[in-house]
C-alpha atoms as a PDB file:
ATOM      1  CA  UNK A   1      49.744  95.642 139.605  1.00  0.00           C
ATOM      2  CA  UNK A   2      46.616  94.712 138.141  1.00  0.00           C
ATOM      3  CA  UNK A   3      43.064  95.552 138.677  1.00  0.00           C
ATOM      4  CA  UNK A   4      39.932  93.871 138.974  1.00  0.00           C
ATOM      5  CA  UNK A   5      36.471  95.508 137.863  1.00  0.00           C
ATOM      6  CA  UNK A   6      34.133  95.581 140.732  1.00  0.00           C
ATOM      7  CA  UNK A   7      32.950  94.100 143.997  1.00  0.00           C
ATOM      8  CA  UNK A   8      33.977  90.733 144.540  1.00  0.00           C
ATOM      9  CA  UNK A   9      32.001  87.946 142.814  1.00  0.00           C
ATOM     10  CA  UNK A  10      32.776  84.811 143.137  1.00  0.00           C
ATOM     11  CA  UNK A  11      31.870  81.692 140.617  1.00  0.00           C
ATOM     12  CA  UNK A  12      32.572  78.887 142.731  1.00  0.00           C
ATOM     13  CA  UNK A  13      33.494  75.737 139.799  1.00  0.00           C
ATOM     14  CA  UNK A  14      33.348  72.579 141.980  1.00  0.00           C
ATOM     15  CA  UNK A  15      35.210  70.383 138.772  1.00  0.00           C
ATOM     16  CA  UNK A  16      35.523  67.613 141.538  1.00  0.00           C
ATOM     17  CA  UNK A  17      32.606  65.177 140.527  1.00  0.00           C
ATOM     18  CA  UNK A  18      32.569  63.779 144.001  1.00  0.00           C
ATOM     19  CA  UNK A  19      34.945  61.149 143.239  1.00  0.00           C
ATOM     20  CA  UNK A  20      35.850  60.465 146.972  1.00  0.00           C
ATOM     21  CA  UNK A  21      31.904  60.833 147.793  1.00  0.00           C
ATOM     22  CA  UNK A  22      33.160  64.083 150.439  1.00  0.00           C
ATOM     23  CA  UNK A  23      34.135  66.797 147.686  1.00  0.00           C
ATOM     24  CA  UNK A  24      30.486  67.925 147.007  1.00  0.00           C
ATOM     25  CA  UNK A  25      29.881  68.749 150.824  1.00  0.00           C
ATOM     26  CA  UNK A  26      33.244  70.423 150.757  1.00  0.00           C
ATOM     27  CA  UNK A  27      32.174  72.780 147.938  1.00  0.00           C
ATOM     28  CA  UNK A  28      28.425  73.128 149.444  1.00  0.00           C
ATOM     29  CA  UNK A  29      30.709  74.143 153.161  1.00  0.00           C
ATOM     30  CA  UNK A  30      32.837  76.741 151.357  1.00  0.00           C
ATOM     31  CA  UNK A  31      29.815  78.773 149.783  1.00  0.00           C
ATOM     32  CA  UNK A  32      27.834  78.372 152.713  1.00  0.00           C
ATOM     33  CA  UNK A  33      30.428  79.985 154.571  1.00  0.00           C
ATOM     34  CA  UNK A  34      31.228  82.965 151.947  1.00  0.00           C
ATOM     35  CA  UNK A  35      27.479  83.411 152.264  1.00  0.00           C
ATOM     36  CA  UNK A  36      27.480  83.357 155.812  1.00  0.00           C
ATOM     37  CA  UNK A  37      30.131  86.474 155.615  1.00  0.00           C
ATOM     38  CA  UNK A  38      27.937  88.004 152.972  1.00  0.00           C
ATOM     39  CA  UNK A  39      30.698  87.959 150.247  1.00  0.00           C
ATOM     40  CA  UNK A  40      29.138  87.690 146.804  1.00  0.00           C
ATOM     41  CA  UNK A  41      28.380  84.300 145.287  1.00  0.00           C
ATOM     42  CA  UNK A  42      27.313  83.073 141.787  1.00  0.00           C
ATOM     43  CA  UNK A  43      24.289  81.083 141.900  1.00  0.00           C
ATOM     44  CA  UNK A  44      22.894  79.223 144.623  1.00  0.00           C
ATOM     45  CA  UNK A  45      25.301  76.461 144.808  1.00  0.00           C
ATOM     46  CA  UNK A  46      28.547  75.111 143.435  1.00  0.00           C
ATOM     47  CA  UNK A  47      28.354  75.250 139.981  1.00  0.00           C
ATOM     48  CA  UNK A  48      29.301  71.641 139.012  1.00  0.00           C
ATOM     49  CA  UNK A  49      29.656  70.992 135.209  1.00  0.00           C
ATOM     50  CA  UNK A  50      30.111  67.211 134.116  1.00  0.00           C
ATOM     51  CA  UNK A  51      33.412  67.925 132.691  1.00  0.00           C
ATOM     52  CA  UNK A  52      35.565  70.625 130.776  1.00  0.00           C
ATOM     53  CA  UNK A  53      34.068  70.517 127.866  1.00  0.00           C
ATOM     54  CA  UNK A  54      30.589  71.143 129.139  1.00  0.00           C
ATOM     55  CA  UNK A  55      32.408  73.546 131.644  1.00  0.00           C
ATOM     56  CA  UNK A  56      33.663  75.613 128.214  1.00  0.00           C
ATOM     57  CA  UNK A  57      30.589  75.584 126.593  1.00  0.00           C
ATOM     58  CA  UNK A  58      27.974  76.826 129.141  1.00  0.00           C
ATOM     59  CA  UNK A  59      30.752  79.374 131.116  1.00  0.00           C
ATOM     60  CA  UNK A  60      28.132  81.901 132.602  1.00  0.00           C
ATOM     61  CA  UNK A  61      28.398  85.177 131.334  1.00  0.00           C
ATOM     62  CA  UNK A  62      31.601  86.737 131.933  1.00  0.00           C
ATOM     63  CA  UNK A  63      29.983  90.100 133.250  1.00  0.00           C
ATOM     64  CA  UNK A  64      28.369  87.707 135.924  1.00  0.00           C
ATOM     65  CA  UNK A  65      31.513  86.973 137.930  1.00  0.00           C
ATOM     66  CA  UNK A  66      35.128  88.542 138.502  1.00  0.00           C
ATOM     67  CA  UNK A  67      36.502  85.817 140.489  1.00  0.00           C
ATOM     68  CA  UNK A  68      36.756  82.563 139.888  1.00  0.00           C
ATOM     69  CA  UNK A  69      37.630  79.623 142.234  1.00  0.00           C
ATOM     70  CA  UNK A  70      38.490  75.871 140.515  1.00  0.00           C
ATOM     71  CA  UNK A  71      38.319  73.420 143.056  1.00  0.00           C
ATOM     72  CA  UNK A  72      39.740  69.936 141.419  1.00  0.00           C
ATOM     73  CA  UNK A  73      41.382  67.038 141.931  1.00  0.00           C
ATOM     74  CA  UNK A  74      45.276  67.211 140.906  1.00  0.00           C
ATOM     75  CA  UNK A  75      46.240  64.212 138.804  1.00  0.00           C
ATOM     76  CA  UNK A  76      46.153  60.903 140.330  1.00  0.00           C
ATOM     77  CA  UNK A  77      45.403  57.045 140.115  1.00  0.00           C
ATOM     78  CA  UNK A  78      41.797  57.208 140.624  1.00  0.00           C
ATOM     79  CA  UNK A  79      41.316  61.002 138.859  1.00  0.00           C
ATOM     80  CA  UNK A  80      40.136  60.606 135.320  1.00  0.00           C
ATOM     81  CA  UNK A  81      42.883  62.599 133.269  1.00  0.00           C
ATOM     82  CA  UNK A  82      39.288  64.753 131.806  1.00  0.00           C
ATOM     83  CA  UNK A  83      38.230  65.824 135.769  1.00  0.00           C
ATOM     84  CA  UNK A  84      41.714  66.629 137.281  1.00  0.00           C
ATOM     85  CA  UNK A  85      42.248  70.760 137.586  1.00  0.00           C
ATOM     86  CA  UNK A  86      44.553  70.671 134.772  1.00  0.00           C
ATOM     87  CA  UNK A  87      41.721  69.671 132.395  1.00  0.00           C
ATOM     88  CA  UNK A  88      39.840  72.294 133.718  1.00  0.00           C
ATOM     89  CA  UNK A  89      42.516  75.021 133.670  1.00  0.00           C
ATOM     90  CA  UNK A  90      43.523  74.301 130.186  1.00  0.00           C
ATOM     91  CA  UNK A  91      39.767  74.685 128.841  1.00  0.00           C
ATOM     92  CA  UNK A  92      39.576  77.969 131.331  1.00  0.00           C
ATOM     93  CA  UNK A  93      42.725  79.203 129.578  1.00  0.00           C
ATOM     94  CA  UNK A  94      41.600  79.431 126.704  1.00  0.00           C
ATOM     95  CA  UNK A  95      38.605  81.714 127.343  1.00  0.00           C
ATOM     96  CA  UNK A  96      39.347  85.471 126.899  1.00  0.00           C
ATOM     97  CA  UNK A  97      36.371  86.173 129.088  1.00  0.00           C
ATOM     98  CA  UNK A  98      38.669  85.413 131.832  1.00  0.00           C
ATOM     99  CA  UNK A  99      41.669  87.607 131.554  1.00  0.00           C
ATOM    100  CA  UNK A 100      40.481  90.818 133.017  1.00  0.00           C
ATOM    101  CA  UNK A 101      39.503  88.164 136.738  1.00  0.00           C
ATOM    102  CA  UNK A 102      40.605  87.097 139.828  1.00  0.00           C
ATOM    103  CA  UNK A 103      41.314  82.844 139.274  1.00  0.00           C
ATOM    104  CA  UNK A 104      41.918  80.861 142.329  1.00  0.00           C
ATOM    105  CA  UNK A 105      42.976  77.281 141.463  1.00  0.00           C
ATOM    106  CA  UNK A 106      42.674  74.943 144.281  1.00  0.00           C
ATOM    107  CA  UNK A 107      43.908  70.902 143.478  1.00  0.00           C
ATOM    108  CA  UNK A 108      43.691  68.893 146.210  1.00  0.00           C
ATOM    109  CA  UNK A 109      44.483  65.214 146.313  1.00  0.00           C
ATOM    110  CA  UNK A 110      47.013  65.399 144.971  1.00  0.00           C
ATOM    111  CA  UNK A 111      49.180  68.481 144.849  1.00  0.00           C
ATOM    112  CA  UNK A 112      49.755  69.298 141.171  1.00  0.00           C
ATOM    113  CA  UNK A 113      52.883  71.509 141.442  1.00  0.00           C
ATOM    114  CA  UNK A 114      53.258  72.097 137.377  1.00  0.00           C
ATOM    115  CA  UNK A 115      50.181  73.506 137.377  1.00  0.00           C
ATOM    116  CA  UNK A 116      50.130  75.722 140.356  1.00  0.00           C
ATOM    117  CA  UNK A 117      53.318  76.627 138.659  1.00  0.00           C
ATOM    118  CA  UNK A 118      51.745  77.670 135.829  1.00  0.00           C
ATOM    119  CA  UNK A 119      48.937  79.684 137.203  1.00  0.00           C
ATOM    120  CA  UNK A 120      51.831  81.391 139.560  1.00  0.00           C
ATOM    121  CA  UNK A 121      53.811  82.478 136.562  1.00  0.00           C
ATOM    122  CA  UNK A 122      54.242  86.126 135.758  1.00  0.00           C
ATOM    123  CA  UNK A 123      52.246  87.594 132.732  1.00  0.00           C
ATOM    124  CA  UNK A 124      49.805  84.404 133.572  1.00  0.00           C
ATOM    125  CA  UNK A 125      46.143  83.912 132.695  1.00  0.00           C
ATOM    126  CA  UNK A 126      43.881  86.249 134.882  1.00  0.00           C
ATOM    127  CA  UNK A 127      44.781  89.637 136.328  1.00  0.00           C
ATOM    128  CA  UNK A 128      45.325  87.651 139.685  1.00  0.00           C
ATOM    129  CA  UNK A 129      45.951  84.458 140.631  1.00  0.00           C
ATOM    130  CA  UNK A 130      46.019  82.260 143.566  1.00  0.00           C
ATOM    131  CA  UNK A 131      47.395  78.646 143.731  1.00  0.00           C
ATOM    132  CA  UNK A 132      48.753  76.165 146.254  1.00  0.00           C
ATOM    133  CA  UNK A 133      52.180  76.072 146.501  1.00  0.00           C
ATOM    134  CA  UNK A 134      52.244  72.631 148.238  1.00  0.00           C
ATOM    135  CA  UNK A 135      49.681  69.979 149.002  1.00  0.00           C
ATOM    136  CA  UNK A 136      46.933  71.593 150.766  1.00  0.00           C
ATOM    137  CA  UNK A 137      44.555  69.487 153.038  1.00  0.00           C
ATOM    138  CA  UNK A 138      40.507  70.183 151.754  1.00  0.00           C
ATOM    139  CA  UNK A 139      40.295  71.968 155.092  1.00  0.00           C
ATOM    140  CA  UNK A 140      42.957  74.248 154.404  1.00  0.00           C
ATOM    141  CA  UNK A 141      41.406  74.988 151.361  1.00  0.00           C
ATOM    142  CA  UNK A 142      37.911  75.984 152.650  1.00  0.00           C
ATOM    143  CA  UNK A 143      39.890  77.792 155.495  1.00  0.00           C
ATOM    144  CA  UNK A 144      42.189  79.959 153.372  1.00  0.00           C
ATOM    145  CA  UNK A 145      39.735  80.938 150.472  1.00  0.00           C
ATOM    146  CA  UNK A 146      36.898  81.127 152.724  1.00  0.00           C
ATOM    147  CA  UNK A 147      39.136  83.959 154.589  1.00  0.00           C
ATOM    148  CA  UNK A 148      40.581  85.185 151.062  1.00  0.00           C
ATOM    149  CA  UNK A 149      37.313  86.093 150.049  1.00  0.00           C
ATOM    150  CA  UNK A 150      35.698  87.583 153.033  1.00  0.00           C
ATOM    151  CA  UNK A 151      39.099  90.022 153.476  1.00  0.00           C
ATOM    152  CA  UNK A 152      38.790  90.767 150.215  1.00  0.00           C
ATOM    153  CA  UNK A 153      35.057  91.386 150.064  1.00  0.00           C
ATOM    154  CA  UNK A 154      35.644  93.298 153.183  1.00  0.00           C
ATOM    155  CA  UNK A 155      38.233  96.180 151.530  1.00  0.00           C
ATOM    156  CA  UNK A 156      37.551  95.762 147.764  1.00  0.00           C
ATOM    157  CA  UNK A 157      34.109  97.275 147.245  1.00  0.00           C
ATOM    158  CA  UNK A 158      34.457  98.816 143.851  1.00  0.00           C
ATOM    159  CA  UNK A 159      37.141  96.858 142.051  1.00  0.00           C
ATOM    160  CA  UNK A 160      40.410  94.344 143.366  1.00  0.00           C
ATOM    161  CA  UNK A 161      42.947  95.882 143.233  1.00  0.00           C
ATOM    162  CA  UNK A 162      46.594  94.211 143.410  1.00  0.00           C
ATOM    163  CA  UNK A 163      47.074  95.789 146.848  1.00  0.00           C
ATOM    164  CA  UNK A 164      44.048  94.466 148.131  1.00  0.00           C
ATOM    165  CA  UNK A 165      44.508  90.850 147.239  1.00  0.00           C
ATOM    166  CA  UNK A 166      47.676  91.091 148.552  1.00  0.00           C
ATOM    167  CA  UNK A 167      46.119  92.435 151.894  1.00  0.00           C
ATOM    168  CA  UNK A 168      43.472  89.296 152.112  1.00  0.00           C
ATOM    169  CA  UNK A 169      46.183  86.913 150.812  1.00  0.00           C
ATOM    170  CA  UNK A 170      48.377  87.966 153.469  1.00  0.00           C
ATOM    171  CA  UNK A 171      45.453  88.013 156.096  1.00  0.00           C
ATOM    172  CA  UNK A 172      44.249  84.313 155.160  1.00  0.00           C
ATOM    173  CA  UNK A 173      48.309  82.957 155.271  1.00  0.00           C
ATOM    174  CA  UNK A 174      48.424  82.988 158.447  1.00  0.00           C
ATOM    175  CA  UNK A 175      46.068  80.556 158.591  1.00  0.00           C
ATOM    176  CA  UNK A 176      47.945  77.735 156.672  1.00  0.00           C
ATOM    177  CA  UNK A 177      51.323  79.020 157.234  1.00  0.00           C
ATOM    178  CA  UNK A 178      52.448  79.609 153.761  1.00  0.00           C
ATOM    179  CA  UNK A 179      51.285  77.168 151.709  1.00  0.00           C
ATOM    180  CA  UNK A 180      49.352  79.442 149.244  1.00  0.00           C
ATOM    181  CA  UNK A 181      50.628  81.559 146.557  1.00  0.00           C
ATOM    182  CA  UNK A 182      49.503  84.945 145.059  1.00  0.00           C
ATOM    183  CA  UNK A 183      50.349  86.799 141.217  1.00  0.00           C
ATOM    184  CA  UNK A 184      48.969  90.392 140.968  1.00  0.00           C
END
């Protein structure tokens, strides 16, 4: 299994753009709460770059973060194809920085099953990896990774280990009954 240097630190990338005019105070909710449970949190806010190519240039330091949670819009109608989580994901990808953290990809709106595929797969970018494994309703998603994070905070003071993601994946399941998965 692999292992994650230190404490948990989470870079919170709201790629979302407020397209629906809600997504913002989604992402704002989410920190607020991690905050609240006194889990680690990069910056003040939701760090929203105007698209993945600004998002690739102006990555904060790698040594600033170990996890990192993409909340996006899966491919749709109304989602330009440059703000959807693939988009994102493909630029993230490709930066080394990022193979030694924890990536939590979160689509909503819709479901983009190839790429939670993707980020599922064994031997994967990032040491672990969480992804929907079905659609996921935006409070779902503020309810499991708000819970994700504080277990983990909670029993992974030094590094995250595979063992311990498993143990705050498993804890935050029960709240949305399977609809989450985890790669370690």
């Amino acid at each position: 299994m692999s292992t994650v240097p230190g404490r948990p630190t989470v870079l919170v990338l709201d790629a979302t753009q407020n397209l629906q005019g809600w997504e913002f105070e989604l992402a704002e909710r989410g920190v607020k709460a991690l905050r609240r449970r006194q889990v680690q949190v990069w910056g003040e806010r939701p760090w929203r770059p105007a698209n993945a190519e600004e998002m690739e240039r102006s990555l904060p330091p790698p040594q600033d973060f170990n996890c990192l949670f993409l909340l996006a819009h899966g491919p749709g109608d109304a989602t330009p194809a440059s703000a959807t989580a693939r988009a994102y994901w493909d630029r993230l990808v490709a930066q080394q920085a990022l193979a030694a953290k924890l990536i939590a990809v979160a689509p909503i709106q819709p479901y983009d099953a190839a790429l939670s595929k993707e980020v599922l797969r064994p031997g994967g970018p990032g040491a672990i990896a969480l992804a929907p494994t079905t659609e996921l309703s935006a409070r779902d998603v503020v309810i499991f990774f708000v819970k994700f994070f504080y277990e983990l905070d909670l029993h992974a003071r030094d590094s995250i280990t595979g063992t311990m993601a498993q143990f705050a994946y498993f804890k935050a399941q029960r709240l949305v009954r399977n609809k989450v998965g985890l790669r370690c």
